[in-house]
Structure formats: structure tokens, C-alpha cells
N, C-alpha and C. Protein backbone atom coordinates (compact mmCIF):
# COMPACT_ATOMS: atom_id res chain seq x y z
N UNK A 1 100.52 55.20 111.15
CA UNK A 1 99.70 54.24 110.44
C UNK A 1 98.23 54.51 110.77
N UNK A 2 97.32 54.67 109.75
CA UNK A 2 95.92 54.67 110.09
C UNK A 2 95.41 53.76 110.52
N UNK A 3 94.54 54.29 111.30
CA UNK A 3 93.54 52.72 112.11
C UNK A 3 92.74 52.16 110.83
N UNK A 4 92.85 50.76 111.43
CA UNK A 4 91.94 49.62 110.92
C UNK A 4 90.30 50.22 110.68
N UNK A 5 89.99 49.91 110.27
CA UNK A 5 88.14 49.94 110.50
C UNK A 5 87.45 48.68 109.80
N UNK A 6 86.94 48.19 110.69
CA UNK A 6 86.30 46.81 110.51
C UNK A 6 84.58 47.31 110.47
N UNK A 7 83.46 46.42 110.13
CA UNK A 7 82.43 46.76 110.43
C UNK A 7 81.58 45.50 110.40
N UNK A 8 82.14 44.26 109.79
CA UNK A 8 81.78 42.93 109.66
C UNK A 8 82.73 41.63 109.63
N UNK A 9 82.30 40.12 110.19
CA UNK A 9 83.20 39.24 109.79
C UNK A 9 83.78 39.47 108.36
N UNK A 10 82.92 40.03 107.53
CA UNK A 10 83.53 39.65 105.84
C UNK A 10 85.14 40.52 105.87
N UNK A 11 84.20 41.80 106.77
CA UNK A 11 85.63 43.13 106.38
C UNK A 11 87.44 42.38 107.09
N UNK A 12 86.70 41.64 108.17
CA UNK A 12 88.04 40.87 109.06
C UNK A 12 88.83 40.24 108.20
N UNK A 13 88.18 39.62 107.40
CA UNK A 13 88.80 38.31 106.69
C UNK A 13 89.83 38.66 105.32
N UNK A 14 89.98 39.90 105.07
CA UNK A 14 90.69 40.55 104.21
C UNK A 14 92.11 40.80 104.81
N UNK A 15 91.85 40.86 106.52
CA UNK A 15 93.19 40.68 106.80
C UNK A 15 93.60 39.87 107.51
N UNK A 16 93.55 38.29 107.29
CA UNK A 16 93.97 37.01 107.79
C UNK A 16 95.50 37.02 107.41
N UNK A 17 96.41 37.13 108.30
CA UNK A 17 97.73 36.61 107.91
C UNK A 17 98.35 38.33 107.53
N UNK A 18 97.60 39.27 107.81
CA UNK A 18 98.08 40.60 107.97
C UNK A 18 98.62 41.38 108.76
N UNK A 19 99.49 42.32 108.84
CA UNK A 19 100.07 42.82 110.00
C UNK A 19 98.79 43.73 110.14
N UNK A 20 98.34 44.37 111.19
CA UNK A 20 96.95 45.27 111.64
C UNK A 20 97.37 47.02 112.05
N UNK A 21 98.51 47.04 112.60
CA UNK A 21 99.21 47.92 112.62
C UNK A 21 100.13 47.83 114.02
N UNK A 22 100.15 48.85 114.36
CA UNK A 22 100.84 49.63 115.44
C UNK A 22 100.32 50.48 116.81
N UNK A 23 100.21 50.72 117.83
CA UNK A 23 100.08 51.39 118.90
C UNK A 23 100.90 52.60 118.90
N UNK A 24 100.42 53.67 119.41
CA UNK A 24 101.55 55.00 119.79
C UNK A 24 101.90 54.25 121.27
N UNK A 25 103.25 54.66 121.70
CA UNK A 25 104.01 54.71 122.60
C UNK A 25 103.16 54.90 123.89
N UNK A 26 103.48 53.92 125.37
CA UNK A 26 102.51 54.48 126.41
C UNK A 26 103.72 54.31 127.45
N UNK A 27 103.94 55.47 128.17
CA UNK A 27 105.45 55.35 129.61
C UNK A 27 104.47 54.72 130.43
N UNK A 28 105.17 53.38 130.70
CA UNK A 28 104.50 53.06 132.13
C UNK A 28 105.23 53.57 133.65
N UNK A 29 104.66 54.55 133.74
CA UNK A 29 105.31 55.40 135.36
C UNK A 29 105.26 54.74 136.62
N UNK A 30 106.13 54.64 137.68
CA UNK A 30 105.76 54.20 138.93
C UNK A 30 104.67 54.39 139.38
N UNK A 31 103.69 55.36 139.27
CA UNK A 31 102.20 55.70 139.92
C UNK A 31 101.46 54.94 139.43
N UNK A 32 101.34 54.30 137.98
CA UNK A 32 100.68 53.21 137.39
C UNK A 32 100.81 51.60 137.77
N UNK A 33 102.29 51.69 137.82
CA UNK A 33 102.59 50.13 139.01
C UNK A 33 102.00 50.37 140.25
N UNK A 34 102.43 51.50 140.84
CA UNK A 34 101.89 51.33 142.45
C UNK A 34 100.34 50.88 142.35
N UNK A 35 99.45 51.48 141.44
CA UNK A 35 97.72 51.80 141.38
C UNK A 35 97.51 49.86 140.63
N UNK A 36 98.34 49.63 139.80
CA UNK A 36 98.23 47.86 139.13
C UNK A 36 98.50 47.26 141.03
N UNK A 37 99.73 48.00 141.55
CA UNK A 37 99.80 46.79 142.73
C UNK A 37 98.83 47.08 143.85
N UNK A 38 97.91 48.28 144.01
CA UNK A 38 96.66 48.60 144.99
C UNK A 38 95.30 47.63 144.50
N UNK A 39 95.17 47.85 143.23
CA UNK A 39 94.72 46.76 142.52
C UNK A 39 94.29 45.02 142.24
N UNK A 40 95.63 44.94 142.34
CA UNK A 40 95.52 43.63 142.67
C UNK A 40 95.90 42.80 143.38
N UNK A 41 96.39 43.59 144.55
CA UNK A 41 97.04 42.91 145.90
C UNK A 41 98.57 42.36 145.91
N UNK A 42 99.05 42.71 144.78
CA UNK A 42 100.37 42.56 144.23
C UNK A 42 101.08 43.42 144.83
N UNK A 43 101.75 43.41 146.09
CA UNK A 43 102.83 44.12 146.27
C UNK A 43 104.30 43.76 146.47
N UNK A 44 104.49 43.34 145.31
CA UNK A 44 106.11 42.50 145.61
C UNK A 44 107.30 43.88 145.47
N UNK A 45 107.90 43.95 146.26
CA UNK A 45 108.96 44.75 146.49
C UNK A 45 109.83 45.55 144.59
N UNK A 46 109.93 43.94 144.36
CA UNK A 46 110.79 44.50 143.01
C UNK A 46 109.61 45.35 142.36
N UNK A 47 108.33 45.52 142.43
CA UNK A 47 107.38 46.36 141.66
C UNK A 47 107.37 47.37 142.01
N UNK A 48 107.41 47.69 143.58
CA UNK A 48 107.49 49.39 144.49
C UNK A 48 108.53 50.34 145.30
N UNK A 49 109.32 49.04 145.58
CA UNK A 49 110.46 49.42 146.72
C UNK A 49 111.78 49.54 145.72
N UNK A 50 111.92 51.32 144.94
CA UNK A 50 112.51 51.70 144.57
C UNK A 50 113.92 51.47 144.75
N UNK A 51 114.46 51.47 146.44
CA UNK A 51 115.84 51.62 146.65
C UNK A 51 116.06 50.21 146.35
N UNK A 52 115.31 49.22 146.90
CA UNK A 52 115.58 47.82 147.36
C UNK A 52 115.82 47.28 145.56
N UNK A 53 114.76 47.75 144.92
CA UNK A 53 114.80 47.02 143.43
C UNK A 53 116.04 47.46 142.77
N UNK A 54 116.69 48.93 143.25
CA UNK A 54 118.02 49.22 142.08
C UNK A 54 118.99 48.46 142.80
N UNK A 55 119.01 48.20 144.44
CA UNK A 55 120.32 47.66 144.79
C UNK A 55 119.70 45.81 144.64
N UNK A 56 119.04 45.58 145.01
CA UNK A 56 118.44 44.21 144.68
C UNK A 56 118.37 43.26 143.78
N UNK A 57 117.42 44.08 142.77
CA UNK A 57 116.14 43.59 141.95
C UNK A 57 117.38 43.31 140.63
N UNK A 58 118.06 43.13 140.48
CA UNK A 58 118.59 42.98 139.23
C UNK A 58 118.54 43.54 137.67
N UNK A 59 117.58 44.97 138.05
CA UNK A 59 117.18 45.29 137.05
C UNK A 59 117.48 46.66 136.58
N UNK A 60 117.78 47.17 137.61
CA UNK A 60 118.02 48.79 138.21
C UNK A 60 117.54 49.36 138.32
N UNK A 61 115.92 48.78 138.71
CA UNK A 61 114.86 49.95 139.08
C UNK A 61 113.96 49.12 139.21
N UNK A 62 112.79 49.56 139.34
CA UNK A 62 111.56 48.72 140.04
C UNK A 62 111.23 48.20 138.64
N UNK A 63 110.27 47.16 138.23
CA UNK A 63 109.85 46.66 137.28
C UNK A 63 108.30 46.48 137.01
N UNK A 64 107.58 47.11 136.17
CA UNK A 64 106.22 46.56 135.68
C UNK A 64 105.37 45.09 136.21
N UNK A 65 104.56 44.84 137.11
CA UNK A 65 104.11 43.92 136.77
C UNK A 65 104.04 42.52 135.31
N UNK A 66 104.06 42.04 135.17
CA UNK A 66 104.01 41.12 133.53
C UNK A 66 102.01 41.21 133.30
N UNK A 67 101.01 41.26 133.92
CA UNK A 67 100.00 41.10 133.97
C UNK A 67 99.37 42.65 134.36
N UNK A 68 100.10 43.76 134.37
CA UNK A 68 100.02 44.57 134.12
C UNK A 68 100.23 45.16 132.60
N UNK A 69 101.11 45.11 132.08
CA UNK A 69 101.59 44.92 130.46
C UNK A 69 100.21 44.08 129.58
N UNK A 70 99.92 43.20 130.55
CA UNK A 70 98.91 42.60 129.77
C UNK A 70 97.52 42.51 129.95
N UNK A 71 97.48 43.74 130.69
CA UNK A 71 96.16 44.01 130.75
C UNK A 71 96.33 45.46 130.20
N UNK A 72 97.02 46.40 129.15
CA UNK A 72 96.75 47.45 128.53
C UNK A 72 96.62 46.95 127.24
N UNK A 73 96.40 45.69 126.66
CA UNK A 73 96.15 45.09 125.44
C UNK A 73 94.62 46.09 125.03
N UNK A 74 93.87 45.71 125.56
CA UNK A 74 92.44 46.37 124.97
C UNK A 74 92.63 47.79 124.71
N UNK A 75 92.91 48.70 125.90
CA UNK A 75 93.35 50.11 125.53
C UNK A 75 94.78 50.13 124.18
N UNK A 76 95.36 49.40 124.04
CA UNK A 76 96.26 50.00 122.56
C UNK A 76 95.69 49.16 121.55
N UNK A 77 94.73 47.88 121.59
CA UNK A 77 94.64 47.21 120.55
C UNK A 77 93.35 49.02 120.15
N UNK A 78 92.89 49.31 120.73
CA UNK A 78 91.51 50.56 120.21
C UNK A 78 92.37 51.80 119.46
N UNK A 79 93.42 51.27 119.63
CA UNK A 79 94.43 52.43 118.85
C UNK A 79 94.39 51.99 117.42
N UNK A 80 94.90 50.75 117.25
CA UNK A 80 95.44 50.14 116.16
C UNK A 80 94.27 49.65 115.15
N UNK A 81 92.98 49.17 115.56
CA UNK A 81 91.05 48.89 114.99
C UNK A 81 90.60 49.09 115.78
N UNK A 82 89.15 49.99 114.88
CA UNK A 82 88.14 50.31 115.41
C UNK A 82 87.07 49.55 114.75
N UNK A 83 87.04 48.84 115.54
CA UNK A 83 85.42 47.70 115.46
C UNK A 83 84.10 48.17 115.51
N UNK A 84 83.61 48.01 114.09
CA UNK A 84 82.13 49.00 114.09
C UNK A 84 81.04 47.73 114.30
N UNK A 85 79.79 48.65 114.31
CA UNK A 85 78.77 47.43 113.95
C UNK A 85 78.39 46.09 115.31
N UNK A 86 78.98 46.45 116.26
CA UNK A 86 79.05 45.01 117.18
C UNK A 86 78.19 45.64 118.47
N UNK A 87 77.33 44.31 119.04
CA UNK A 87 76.51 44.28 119.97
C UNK A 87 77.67 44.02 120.99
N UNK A 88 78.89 43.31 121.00
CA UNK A 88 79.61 43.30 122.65
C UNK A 88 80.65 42.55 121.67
N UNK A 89 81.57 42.78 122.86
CA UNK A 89 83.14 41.97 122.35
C UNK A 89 83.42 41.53 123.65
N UNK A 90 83.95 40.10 123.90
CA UNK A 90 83.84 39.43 124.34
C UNK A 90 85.97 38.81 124.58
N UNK A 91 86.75 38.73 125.38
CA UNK A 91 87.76 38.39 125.67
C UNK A 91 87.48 37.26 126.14
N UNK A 92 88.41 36.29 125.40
CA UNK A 92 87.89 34.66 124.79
C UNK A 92 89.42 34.07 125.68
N UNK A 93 90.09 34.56 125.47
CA UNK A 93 91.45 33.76 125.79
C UNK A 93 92.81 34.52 125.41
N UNK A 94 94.10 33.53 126.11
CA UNK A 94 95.09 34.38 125.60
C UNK A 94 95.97 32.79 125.62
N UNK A 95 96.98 32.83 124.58
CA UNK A 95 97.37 31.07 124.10
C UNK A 95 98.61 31.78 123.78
N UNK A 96 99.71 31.16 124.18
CA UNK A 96 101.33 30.90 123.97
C UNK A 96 101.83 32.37 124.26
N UNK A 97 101.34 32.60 125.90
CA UNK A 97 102.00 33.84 126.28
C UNK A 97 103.13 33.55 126.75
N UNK A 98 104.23 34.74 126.46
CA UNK A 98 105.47 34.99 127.17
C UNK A 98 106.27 35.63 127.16
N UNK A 99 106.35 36.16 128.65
CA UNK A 99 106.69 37.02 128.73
C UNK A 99 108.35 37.16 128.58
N UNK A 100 109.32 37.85 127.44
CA UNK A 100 110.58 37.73 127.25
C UNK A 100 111.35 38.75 127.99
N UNK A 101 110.64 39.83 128.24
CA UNK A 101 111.75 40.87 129.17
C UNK A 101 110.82 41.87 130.02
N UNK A 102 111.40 42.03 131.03
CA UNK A 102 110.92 43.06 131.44
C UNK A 102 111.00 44.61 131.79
N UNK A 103 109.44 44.64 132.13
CA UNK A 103 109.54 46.52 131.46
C UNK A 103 109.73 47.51 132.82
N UNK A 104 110.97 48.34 132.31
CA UNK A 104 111.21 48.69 133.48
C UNK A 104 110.52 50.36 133.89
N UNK A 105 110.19 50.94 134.96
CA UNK A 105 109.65 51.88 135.50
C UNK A 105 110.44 53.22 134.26
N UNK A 106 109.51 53.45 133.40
CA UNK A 106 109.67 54.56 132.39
C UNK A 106 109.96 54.23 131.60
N UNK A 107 109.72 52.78 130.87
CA UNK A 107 109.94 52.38 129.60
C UNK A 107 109.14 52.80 129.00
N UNK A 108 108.56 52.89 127.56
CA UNK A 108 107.69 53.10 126.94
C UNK A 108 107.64 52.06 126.16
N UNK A 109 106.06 51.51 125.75
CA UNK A 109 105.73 49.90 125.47
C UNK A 109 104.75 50.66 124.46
N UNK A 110 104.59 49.70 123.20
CA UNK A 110 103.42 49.62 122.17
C UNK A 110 103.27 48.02 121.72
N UNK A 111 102.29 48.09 121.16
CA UNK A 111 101.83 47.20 120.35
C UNK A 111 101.59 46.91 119.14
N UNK A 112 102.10 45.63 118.56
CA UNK A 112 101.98 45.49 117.14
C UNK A 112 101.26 44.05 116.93
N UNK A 113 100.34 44.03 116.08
CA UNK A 113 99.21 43.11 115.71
C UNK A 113 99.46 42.66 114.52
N UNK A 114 98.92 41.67 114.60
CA UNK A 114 99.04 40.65 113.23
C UNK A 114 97.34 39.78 113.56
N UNK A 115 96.95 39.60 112.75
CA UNK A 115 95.38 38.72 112.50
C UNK A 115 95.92 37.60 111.89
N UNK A 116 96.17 36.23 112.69
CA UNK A 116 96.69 34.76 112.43
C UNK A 116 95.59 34.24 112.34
N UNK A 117 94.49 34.22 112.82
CA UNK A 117 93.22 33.24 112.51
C UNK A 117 92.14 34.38 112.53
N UNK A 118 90.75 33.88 112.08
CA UNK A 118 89.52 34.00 112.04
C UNK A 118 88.39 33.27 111.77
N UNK A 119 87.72 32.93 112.64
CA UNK A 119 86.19 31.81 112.59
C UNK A 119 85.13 32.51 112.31
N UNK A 120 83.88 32.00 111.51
CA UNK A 120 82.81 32.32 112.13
C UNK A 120 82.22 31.18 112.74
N UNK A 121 81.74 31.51 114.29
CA UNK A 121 81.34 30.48 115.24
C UNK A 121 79.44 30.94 114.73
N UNK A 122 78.95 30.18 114.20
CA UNK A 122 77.24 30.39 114.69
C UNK A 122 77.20 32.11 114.29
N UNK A 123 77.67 33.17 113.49
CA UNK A 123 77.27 34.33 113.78
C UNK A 123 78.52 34.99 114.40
N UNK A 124 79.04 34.54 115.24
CA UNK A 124 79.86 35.06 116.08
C UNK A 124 81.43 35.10 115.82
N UNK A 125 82.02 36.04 115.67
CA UNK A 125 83.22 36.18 115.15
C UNK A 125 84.45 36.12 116.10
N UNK A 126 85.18 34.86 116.01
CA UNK A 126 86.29 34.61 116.45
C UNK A 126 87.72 34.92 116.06
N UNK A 127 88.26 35.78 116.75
CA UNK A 127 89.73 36.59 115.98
C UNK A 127 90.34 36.51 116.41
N UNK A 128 91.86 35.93 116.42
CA UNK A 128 92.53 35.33 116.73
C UNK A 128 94.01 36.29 116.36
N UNK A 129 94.56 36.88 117.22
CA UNK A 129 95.35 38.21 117.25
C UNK A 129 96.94 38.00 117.39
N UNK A 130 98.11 37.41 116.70
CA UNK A 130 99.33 37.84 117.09
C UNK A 130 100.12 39.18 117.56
N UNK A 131 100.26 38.86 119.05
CA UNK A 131 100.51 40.34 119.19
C UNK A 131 101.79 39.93 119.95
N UNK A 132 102.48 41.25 119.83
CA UNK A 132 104.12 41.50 120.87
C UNK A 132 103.86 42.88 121.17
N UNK A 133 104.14 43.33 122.49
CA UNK A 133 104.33 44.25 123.09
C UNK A 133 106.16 44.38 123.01
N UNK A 134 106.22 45.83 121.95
CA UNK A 134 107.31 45.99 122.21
C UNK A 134 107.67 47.49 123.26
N UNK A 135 108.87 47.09 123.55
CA UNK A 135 109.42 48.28 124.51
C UNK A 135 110.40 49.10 123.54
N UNK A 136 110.44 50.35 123.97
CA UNK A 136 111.11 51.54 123.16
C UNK A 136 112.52 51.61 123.08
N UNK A 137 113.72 51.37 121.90
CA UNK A 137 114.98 51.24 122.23
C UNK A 137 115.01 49.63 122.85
N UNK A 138 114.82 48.61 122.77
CA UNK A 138 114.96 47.63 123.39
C UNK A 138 114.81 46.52 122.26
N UNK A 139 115.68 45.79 122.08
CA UNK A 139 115.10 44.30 120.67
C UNK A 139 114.10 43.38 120.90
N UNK A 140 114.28 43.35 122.33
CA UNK A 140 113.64 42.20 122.99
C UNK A 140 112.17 42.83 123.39
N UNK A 141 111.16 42.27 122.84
CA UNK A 141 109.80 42.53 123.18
C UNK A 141 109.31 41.93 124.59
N UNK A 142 108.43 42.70 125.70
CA UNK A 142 108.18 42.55 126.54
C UNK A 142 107.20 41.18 126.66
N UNK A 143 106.26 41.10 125.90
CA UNK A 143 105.67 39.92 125.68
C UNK A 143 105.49 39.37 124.36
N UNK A 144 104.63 38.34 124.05
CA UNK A 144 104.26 37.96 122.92
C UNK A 144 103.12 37.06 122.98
N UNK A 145 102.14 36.86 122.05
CA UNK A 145 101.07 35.68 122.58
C UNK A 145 100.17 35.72 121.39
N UNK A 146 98.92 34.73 121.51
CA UNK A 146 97.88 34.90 121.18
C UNK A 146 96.94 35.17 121.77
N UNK A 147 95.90 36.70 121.45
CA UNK A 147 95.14 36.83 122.15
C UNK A 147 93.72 36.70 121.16
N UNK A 148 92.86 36.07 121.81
CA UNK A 148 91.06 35.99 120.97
C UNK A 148 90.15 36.21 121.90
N UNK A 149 89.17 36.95 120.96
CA UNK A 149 88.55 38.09 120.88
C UNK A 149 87.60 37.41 120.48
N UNK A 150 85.96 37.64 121.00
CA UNK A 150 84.87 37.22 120.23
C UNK A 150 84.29 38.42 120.18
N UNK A 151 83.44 38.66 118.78
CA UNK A 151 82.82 40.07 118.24
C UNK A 151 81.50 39.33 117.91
N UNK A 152 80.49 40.05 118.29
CA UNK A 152 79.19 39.79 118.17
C UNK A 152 78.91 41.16 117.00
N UNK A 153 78.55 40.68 115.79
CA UNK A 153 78.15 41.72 114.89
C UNK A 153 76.97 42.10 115.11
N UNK A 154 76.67 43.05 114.85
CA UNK A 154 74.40 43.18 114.68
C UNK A 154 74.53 42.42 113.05
């Protein structure tokens, strides 16, 4: 699917209630959990301690952070639109997250977008993003939510 290209509130508003596209595929590897759990002081066992998480963890292998997953939103949403024209973009919020499954060490996760709302605040463009992170081979999407975005146009 070709990327989006936006360059103004007007161009946004053509796709209110639109799917936006798709993400290519990203493996989240154990070296990426370990560096999310150096990171952020997160070291819970089921995230690193390989043996302990397959005989343990209920999952059969170590598992992704959930706030890891959701902090590669910006890097795949730049896959899916490319936002022209803007002095700064601004991460506004994230509304009716949840997380439904989790992603296990070599899953591969993308993203799929939908544009449910859009404001103009004063100039300032408020976008309002349905997104699910899905996992590869799996029904059940890793998360789901609303995430908004403020875009400052020139």
C-alpha cells in the first residue's frame, strides 16, 4: 500500500472515517526487549529470563514489554503517512488502550490505522488515530487504542 501524504488540515479531512493504511512487518528480537528493559528500568523476569519465562511465564518464551509495543507507534505510523508542511508534531494522548495479547520474543507486529476524528484547534490540527497493532499469524491483535497527535502546519 502506498504511503499517505498529507500536507494540510484540509488534505487530513478527506480521510475522516478512513482506513490510512498498513505498516511492513517489524520482529521484535530479545536484544530489543533486553535494550526497552535497560531503558526503562523494567526488568521483570517474564521479559529476559529466557529459561524461567518458557518453564514459568505461561507463554513459552519471554514476552515483549506492552509499553514497548507502544512506543514503536511513531516509527510504523512514518511508514503508513508522511506529514508534510508542519512546524512540530506534538503526542497529545492515547484513549481506550488495550492491550489483548501478548507479543512474544520473534513475533512480528505491524500496524493498521484508521483516522476516527479530526479538529482544527486555533490553527492546530488535532488527529485522532484508530490503531491495532497486529501480530503475524495471530487473530488476536496485540493492542488497540486511540492515539492523538497534534500537527502544527506552517
Amino acid at each position: 500500500m502506498a504511503k499517505v501524504v498529507i500536507g494540510s488540515h484540509a488534505e487530513f479531512e478527506q480521510y475522516i472515517g478512513k482506513e490510512l493504511g498498513v505498516s511492513e512487518f517489524l520482529k521484535i528480537d530479545q536484544e530489543r526487549i533486553n535494550a526497552f528493559a535497560d531503558a526503562t528500568i523494567d526488568h521483570q523476569w517474564i521479559h529476559l529470563d529466557t529459561e524461567r519465562a518458557t518453564k514459568e511465564g505461561g507463554f513459552g518464551s519471554t514476552i515483549a514489554h506492552g509499553y514497548l509495543t507502544v512506543s514503536l507507534l511513531p516509527y510504523l505510523w512514518e511508514q503508513i503517512a508522511e506529514i508534510n508542511n508542519i512546524k512540530m508534531m506534538i503526542n497529545y494522548g492515547i484513549e481506550k488502550l488495550k492491550f489483548n495479547q501478548p507479543v512474544l520474543v520473534d513475533n512480528e507486529v505491524r500496524l493498521k490505522v484508521k483516522l476516527s476524528a479530526l479538529a482544527d484547534l486555533r490553527g492546530i490540527t488535532k488527529c485522532q488515530l484508530n490503531v491495532k497493532l497486529e501480530i503475524k499469524d495471530n487473530p488476536k491483535p496485540a493492542f488497540t487504542g486511540e492515539f492523538i497527535f497534534l500537527y502544527h502546519f506552517k
